[in-house]
N, C-alpha and C. Protein backbone atom coordinates (compact mmCIF):
# COMPACT_ATOMS: atom_id res chain seq x y z
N UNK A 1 -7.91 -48.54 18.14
CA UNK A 1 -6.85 -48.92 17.21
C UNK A 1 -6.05 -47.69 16.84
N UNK A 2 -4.86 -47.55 17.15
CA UNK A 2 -3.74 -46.70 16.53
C UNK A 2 -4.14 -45.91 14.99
N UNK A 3 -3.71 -44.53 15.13
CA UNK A 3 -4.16 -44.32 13.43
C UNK A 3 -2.91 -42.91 13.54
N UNK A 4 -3.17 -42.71 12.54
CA UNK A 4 -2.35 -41.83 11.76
C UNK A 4 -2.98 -40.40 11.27
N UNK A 5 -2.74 -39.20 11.29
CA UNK A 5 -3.80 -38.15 10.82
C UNK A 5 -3.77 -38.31 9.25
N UNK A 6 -4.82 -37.43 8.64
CA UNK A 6 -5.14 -37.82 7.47
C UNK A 6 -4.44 -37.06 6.72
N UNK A 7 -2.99 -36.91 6.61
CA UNK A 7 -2.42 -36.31 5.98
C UNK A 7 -1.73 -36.77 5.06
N UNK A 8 -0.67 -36.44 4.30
CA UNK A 8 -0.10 -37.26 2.63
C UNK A 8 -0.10 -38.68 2.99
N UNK A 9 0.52 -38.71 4.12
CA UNK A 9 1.31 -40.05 4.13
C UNK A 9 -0.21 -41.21 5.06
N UNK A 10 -0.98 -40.85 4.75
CA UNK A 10 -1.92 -41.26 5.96
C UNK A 10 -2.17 -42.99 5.76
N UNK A 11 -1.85 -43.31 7.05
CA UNK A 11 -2.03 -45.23 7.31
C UNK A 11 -2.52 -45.98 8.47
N UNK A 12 -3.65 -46.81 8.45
CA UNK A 12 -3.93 -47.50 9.36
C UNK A 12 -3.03 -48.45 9.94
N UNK A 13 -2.60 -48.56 11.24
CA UNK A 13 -1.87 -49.70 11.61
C UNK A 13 -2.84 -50.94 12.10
N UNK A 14 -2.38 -52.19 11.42
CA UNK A 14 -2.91 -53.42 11.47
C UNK A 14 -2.82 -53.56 13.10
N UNK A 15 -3.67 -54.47 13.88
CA UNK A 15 -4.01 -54.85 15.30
C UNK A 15 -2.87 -55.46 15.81
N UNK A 16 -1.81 -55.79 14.65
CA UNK A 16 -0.63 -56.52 15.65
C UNK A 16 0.20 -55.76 15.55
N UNK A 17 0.12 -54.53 14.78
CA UNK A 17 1.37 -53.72 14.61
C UNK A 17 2.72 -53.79 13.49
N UNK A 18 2.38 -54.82 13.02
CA UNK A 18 3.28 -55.43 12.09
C UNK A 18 3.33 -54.31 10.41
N UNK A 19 2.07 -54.37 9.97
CA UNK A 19 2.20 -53.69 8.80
C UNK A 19 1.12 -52.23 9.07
N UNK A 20 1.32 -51.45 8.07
CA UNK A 20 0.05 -50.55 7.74
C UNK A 20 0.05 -50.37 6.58
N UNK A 21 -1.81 -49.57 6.67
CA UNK A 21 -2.40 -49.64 5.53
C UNK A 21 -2.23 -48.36 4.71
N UNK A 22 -1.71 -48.32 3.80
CA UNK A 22 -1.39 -46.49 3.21
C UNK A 22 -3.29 -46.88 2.04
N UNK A 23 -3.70 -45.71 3.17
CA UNK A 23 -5.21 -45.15 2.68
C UNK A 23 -5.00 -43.85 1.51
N UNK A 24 -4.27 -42.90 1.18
CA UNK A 24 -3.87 -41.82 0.95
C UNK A 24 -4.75 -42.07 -0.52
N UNK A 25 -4.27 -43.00 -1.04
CA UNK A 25 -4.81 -42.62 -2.21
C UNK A 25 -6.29 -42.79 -2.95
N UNK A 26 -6.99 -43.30 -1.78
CA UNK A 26 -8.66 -43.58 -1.89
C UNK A 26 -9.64 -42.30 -1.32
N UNK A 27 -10.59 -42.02 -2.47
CA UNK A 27 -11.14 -40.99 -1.99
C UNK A 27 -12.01 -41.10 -1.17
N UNK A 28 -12.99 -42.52 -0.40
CA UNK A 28 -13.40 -41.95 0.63
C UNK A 28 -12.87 -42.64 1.74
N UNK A 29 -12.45 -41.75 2.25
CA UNK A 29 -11.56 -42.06 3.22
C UNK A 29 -11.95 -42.94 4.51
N UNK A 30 -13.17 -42.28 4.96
CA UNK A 30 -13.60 -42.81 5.79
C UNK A 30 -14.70 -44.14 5.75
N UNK A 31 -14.83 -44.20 4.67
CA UNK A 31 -15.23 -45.86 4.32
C UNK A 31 -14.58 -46.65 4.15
N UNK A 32 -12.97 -46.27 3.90
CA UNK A 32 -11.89 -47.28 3.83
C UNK A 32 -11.63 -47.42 5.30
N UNK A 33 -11.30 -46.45 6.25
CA UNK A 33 -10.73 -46.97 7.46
C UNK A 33 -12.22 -48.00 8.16
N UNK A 34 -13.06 -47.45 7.71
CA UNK A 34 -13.92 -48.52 8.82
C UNK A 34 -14.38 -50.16 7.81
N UNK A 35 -13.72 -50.07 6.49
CA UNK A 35 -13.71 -51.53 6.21
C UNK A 35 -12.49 -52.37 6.56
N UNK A 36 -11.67 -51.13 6.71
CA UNK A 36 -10.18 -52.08 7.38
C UNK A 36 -10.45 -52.26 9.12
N UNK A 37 -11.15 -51.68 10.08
CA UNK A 37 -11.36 -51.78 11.09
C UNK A 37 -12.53 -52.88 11.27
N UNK A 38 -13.36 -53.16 9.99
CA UNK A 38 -13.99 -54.49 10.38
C UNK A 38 -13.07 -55.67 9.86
N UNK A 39 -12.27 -55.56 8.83
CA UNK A 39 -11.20 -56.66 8.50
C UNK A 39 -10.21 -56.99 9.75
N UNK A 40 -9.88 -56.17 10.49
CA UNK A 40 -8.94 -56.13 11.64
C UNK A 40 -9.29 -57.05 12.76
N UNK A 41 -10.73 -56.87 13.17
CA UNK A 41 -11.86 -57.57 13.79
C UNK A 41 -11.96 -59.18 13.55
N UNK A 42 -12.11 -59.63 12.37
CA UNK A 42 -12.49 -60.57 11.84
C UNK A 42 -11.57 -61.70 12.07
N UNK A 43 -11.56 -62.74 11.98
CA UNK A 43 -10.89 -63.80 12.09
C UNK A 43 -11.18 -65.25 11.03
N UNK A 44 -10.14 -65.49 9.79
CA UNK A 44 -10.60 -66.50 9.39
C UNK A 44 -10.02 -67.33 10.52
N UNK A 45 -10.81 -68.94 9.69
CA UNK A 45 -10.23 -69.92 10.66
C UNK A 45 -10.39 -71.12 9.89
N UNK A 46 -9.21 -71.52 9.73
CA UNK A 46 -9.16 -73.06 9.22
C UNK A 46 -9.31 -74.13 9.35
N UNK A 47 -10.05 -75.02 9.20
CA UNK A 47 -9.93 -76.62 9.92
C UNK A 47 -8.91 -77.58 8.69
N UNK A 48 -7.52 -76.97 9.83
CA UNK A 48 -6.37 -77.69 8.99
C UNK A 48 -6.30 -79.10 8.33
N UNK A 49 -6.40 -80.14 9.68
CA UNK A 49 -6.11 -81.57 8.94
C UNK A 49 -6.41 -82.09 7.91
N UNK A 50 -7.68 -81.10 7.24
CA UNK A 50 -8.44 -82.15 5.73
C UNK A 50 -8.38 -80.99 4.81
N UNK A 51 -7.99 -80.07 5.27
CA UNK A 51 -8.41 -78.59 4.47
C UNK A 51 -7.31 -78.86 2.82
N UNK A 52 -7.42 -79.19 1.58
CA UNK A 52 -6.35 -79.35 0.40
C UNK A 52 -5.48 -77.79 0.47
N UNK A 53 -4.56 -78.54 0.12
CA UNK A 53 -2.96 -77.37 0.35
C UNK A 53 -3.44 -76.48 -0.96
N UNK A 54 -4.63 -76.53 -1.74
CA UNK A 54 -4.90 -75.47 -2.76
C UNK A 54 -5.25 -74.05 -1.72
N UNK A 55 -6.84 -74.78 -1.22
CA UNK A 55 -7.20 -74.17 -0.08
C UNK A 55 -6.73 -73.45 0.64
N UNK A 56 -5.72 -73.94 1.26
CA UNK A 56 -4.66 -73.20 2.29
C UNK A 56 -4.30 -72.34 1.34
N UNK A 57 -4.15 -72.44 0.03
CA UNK A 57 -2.73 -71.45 -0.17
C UNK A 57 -4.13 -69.86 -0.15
N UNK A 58 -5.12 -70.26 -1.12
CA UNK A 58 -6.07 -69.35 -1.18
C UNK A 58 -6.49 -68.19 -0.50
N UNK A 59 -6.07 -69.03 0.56
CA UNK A 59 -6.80 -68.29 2.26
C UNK A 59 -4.96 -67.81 2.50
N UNK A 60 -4.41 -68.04 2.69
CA UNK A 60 -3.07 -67.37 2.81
C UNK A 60 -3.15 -66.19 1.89
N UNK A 61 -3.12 -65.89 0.67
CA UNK A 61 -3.19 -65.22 0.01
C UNK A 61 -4.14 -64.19 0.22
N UNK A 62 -5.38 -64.52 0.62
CA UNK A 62 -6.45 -63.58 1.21
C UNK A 62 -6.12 -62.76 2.65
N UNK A 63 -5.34 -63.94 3.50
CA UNK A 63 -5.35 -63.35 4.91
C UNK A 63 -4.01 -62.14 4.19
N UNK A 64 -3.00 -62.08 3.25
CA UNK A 64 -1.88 -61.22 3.35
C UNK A 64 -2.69 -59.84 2.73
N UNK A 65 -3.28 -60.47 1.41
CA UNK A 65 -4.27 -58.81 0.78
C UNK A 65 -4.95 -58.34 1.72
N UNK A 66 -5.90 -58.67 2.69
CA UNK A 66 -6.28 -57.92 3.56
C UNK A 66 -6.00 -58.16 4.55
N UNK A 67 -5.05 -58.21 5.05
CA UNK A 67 -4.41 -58.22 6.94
C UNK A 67 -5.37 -58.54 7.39
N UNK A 68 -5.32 -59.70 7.35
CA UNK A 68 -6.83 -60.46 7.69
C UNK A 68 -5.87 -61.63 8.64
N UNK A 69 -6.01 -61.53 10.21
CA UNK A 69 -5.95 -62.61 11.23
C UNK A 69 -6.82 -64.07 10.79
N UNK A 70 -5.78 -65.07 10.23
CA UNK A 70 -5.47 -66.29 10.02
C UNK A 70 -5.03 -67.46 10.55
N UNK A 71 -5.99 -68.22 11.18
CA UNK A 71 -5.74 -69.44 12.27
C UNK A 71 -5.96 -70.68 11.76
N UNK A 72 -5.09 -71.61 11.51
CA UNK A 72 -4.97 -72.82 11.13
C UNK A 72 -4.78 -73.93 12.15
N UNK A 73 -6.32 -74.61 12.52
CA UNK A 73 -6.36 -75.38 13.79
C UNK A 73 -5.81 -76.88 13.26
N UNK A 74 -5.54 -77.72 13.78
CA UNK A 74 -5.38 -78.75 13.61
C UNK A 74 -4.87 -79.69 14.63
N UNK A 75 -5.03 -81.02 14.60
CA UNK A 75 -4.03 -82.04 15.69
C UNK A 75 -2.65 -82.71 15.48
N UNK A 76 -2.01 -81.51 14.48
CA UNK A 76 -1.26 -81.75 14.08
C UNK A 76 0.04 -80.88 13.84
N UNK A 77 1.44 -81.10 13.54
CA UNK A 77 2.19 -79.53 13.66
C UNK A 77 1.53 -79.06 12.14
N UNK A 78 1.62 -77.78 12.35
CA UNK A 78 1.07 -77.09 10.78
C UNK A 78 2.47 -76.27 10.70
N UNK A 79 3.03 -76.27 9.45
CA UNK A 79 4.18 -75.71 8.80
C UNK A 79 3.54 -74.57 8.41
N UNK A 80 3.81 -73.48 8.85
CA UNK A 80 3.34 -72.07 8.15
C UNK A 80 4.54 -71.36 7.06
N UNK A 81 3.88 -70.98 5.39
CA UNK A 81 4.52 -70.41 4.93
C UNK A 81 6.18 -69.42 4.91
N UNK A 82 6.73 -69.48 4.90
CA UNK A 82 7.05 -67.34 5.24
C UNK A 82 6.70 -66.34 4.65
N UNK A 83 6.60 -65.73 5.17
CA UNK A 83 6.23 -64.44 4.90
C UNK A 83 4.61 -63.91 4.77
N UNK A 84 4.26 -64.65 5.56
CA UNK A 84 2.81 -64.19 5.95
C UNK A 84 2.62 -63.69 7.19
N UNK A 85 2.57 -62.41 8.03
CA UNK A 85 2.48 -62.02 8.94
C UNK A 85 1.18 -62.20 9.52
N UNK A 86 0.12 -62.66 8.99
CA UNK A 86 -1.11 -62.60 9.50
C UNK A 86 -1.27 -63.93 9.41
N UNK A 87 -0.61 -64.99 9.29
CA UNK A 87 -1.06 -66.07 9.59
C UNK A 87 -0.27 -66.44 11.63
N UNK A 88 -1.01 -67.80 11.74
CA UNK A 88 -1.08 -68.30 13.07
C UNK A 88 -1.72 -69.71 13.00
N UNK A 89 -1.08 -71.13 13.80
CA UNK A 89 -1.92 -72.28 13.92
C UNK A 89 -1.49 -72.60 14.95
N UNK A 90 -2.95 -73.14 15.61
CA UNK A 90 -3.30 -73.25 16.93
C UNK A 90 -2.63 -75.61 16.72
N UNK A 91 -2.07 -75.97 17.26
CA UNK A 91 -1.94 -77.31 17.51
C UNK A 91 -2.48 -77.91 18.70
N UNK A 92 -3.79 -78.60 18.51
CA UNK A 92 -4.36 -79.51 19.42
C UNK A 92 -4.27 -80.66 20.48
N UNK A 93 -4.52 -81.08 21.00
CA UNK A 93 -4.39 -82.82 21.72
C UNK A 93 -5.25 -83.69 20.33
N UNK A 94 -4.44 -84.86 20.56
CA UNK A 94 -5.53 -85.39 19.36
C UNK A 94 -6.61 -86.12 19.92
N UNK A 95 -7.11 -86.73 18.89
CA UNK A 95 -8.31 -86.89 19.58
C UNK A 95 -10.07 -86.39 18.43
N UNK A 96 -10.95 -87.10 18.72
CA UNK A 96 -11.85 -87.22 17.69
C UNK A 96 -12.40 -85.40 18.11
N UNK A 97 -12.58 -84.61 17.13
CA UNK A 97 -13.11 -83.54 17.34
C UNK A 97 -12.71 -82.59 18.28
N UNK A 98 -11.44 -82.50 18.42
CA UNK A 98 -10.73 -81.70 19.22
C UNK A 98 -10.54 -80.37 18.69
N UNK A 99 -9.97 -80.60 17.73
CA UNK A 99 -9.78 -79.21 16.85
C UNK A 99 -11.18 -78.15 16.03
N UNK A 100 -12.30 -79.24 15.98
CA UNK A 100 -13.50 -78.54 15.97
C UNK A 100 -14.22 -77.94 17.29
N UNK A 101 -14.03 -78.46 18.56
CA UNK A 101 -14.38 -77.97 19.87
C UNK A 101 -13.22 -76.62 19.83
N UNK A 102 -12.14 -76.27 19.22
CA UNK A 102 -11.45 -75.27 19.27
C UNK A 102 -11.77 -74.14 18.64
N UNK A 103 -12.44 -74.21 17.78
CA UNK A 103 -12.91 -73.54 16.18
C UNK A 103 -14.62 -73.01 17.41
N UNK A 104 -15.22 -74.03 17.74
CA UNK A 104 -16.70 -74.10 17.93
C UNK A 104 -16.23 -73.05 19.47
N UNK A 105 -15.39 -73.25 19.97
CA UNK A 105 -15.07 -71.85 21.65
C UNK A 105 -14.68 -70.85 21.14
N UNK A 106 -13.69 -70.51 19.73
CA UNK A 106 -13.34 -69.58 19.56
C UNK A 106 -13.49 -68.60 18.69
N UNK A 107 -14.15 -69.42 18.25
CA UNK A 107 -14.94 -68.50 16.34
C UNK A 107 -16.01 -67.59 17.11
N UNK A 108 -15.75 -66.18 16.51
CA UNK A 108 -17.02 -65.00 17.36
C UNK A 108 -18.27 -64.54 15.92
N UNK A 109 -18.90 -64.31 16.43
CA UNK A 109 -19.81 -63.43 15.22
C UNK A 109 -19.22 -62.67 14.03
N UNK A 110 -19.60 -63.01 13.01
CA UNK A 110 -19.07 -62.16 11.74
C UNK A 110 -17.81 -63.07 11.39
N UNK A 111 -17.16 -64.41 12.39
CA UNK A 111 -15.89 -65.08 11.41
C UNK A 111 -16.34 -65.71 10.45
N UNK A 112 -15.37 -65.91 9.22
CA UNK A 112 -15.11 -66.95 8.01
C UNK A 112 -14.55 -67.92 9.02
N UNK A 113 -15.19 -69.16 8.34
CA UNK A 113 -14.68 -70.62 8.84
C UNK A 113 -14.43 -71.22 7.67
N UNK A 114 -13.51 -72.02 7.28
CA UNK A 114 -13.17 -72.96 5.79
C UNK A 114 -13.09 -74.56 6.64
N UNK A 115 -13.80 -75.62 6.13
CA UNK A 115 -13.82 -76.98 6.57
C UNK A 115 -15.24 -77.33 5.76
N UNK A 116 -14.84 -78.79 5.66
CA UNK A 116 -15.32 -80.10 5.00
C UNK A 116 -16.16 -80.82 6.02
N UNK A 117 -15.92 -80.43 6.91
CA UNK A 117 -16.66 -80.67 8.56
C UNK A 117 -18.26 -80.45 8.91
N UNK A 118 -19.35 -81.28 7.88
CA UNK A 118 -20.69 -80.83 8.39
C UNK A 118 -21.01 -80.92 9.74
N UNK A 119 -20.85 -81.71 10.44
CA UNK A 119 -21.00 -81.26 11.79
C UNK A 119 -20.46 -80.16 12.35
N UNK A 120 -19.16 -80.16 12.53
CA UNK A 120 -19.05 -78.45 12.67
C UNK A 120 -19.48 -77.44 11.99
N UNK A 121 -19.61 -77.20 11.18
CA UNK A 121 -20.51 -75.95 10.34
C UNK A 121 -21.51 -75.94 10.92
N UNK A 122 -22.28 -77.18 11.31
CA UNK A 122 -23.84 -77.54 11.82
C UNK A 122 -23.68 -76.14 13.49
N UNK A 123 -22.45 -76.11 13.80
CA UNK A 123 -22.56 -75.73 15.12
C UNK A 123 -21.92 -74.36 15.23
N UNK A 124 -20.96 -73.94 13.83
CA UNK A 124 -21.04 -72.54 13.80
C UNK A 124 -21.57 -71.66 13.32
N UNK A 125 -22.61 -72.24 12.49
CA UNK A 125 -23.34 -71.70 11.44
C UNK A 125 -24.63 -70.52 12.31
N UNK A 126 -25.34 -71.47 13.83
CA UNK A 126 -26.25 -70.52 14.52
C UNK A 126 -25.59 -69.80 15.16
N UNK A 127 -24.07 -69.52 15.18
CA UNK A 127 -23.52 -68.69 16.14
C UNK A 127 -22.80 -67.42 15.06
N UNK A 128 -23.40 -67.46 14.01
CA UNK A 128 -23.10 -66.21 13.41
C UNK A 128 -22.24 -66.42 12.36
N UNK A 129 -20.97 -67.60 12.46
CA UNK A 129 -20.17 -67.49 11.57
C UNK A 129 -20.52 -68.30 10.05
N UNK A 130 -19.75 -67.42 9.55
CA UNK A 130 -19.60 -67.95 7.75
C UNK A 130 -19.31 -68.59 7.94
N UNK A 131 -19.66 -69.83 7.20
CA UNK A 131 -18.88 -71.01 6.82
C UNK A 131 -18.96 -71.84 5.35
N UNK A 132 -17.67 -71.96 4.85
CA UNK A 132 -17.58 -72.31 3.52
C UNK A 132 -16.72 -74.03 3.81
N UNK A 133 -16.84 -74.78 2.75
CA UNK A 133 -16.48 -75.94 2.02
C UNK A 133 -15.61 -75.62 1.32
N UNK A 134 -14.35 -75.94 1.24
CA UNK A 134 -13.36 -76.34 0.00
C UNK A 134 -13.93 -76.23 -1.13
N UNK A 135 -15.09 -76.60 -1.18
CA UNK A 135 -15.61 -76.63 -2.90
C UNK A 135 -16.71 -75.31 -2.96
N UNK A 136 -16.55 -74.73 -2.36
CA UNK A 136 -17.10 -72.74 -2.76
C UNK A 136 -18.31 -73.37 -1.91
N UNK A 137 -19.03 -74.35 -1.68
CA UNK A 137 -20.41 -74.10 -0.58
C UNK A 137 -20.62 -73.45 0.35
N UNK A 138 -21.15 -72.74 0.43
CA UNK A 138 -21.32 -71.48 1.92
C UNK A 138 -22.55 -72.58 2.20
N UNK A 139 -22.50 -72.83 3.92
CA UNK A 139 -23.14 -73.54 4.53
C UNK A 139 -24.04 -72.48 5.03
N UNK A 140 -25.09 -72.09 4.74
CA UNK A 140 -26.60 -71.05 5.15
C UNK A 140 -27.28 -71.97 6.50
N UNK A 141 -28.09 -71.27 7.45
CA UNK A 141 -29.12 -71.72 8.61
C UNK A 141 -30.47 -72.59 7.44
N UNK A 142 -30.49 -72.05 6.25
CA UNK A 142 -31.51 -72.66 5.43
C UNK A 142 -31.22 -73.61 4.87
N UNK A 143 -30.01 -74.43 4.99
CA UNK A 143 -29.21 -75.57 4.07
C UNK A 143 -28.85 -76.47 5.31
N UNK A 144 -28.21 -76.18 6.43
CA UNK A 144 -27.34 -76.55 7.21
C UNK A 144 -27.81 -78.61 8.24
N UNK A 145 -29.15 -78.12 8.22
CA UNK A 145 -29.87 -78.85 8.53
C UNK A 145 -30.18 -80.32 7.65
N UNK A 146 -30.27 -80.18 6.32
CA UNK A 146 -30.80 -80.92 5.62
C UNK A 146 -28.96 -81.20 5.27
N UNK A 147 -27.81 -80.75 5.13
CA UNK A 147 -26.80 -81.11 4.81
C UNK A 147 -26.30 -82.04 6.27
N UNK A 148 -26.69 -81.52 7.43
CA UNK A 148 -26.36 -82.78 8.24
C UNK A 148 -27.18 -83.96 8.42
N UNK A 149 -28.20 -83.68 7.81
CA UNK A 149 -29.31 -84.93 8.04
C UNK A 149 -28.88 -86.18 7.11
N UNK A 150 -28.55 -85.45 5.63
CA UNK A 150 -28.06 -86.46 4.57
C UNK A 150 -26.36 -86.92 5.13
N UNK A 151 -25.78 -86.59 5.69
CA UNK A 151 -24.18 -86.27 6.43
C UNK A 151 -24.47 -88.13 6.70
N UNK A 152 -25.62 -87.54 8.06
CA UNK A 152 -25.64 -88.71 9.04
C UNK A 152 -26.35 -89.88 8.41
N UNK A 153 -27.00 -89.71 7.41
CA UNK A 153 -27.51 -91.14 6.72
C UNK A 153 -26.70 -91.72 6.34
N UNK A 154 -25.84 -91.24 5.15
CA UNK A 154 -24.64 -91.40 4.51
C UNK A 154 -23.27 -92.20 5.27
N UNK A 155 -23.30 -91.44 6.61
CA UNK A 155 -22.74 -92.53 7.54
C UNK A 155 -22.78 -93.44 7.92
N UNK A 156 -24.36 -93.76 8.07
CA UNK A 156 -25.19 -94.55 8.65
C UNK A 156 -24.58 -96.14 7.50
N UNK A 157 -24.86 -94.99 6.30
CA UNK A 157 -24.67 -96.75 5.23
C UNK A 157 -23.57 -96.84 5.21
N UNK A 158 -22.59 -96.19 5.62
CA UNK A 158 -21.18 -96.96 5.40
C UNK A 158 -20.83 -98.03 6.63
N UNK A 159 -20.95 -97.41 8.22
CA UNK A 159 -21.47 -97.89 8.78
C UNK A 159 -21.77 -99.47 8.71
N UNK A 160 -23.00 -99.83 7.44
CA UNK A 160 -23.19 -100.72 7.97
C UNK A 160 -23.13 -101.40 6.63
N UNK A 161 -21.74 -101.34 6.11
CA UNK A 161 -20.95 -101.92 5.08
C UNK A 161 -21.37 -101.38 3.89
N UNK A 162 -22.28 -100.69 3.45
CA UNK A 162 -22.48 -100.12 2.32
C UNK A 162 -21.81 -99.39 1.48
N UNK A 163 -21.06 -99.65 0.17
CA UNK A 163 -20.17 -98.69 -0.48
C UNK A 163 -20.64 -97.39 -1.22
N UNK A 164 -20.33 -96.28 -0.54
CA UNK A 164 -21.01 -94.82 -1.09
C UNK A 164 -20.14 -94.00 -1.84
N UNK A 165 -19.58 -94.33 -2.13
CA UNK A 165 -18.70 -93.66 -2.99
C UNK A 165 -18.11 -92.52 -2.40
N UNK A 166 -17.81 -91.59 -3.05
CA UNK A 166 -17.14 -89.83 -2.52
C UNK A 166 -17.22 -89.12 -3.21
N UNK A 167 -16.10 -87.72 -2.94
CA UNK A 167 -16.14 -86.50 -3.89
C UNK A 167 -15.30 -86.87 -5.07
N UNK A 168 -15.67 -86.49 -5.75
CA UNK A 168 -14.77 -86.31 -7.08
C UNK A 168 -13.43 -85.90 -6.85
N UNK A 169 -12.58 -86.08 -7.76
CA UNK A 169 -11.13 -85.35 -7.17
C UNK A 169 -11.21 -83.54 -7.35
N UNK A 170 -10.38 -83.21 -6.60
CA UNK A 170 -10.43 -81.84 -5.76
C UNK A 170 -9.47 -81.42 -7.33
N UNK A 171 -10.05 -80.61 -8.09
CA UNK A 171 -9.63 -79.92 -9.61
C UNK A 171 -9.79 -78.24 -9.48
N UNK A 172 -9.29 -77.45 -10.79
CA UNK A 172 -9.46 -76.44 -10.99
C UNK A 172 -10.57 -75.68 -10.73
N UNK A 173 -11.40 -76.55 -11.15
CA UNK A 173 -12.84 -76.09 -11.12
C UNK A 173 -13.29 -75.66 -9.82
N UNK A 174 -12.62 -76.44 -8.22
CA UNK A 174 -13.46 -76.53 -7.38
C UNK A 174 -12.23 -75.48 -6.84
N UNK A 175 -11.34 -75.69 -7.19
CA UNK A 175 -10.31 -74.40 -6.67
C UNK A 175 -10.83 -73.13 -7.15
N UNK A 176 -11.59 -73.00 -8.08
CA UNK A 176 -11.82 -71.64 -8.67
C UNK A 176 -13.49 -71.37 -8.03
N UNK A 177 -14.02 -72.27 -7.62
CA UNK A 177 -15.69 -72.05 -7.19
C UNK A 177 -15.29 -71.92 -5.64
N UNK A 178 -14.32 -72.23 -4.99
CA UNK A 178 -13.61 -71.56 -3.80
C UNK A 178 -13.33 -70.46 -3.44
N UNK A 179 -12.05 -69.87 -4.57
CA UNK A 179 -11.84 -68.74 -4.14
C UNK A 179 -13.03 -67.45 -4.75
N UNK A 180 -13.74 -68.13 -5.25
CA UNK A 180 -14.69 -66.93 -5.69
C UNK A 180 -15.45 -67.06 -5.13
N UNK A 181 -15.96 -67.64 -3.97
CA UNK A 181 -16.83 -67.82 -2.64
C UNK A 181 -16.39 -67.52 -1.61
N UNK A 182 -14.65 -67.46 -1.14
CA UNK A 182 -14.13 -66.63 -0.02
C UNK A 182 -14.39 -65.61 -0.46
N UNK A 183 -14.03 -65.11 -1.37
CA UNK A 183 -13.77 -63.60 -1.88
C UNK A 183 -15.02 -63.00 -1.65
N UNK A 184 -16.06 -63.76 -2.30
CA UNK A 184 -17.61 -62.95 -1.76
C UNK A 184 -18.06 -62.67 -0.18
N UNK A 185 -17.47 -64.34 -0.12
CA UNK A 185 -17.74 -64.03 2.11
C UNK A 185 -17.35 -63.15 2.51
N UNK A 186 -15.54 -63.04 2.26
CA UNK A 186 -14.82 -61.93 2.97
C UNK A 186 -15.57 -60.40 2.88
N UNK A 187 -15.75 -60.27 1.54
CA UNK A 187 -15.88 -59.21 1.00
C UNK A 187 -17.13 -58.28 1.70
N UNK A 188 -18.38 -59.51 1.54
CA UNK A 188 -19.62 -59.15 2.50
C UNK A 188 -19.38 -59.21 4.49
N UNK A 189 -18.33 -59.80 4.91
CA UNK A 189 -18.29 -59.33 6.11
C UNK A 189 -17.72 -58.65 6.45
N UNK A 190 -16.57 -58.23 5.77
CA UNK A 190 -15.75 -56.74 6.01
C UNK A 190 -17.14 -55.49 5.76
N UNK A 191 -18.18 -55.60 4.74
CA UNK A 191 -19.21 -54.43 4.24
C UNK A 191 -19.61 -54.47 5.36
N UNK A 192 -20.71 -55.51 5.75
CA UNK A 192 -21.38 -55.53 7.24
C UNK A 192 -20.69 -55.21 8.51
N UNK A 193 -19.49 -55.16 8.68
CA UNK A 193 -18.99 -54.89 9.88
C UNK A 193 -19.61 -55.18 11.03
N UNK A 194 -20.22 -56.67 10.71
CA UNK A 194 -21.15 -57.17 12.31
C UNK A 194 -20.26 -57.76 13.20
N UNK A 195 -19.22 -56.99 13.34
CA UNK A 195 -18.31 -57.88 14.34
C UNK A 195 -17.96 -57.70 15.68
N UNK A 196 -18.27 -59.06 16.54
CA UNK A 196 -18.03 -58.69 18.16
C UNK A 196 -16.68 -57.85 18.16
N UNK A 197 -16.61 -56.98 19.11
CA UNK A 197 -15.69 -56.14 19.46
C UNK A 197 -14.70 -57.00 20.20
N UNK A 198 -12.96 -57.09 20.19
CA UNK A 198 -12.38 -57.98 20.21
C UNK A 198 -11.61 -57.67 21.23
């Protein structure tokens, strides 16, 4: 990755070239460039079609504070903001689980994933990546299992006419137990820097 010497003006350039990072005024220096070189790495990824436009905005806002590469999959056109240079959405064939077979080939070790999608989480979760719920749930290898087991019952009774009710409506509350659960994800996979080399 392109860099700059460590002199007054000293700045990391982001992986697309678009912006840089003025480091100058942090004293250790070299713990800042290698948390921006694992942020650079990283890739959120959205599962657009169900994802609430709170959500989106959240993760927009996150991908611009840290030049954080931002992919919004869906089977659908996705309208991107302006002025977000680090965003990007991938548009699918439609089709049942298309846009999760996109997420499930392209998500690498160490990504944030955001979706409502227990089956998919079920399938990125052993391949390394974070994965969070709209409503702040980080989907763990110790949860993931027993959240698709109840998934598929739950189906099962609707299925076979049974009325199960749903989520509550999508409020402040769950907007705020969100972004204070990206913020921790992000935060801990930029520290770890476990990220496939790109």
């Amino acid at each position: 990755m392109p860099a700059t010497g460590w002199g007054s003006s000293e700045s990391v350039q982001d992986w697309r070239g678009h912006a840089e990072f003025d480091v100058s005024t942090f004293p250790a220096k070299i713990a800042v460039e290698r948390d921006l070189v694992a942020a650079l790495r990283m890739t959120l990824w959205i599962d657009a079609d169900a994802a609430p436009r709170e959500v989106k905005e959240i993760c927009f806002r996150a991908s611009e504070r840290l030049k954080l590469a931002t992919i919004l999959v869906a089977n659908q056109r996705v309208q991107l903001p302006p002025g977000y240079a680090h965003l990007s959405a991938v548009r699918v064939d439609g089709g049942p689980d298309v846009a999760d077979h996109y997420i499930v080939e392209h998500a690498a070790l160490g990504d944030v994933a955001v979706t409502a999608d227990i089956p998919l989480a079920a399938l990125l979760v052993p391949n390394g990546v974070v994965v969070l719920d709209p409503r702040g749930e980080e989907y763990t290898a110790e949860i993931i299992g027993e959240r698709l087991s109840v998934r598929n019952f739950m189906d099962g009774l609707r299925t076979a006419g049974v009325e199960t009710g749903g989520h509550a409506a999508y409020g402040s509350r769950e907007k705020q137990a969100f972004a204070n659960a990206l913020d921790r994800a992000l935060t801990r996979a930029i520290r770890t820097g476990g990220h496939r080399a790109r």
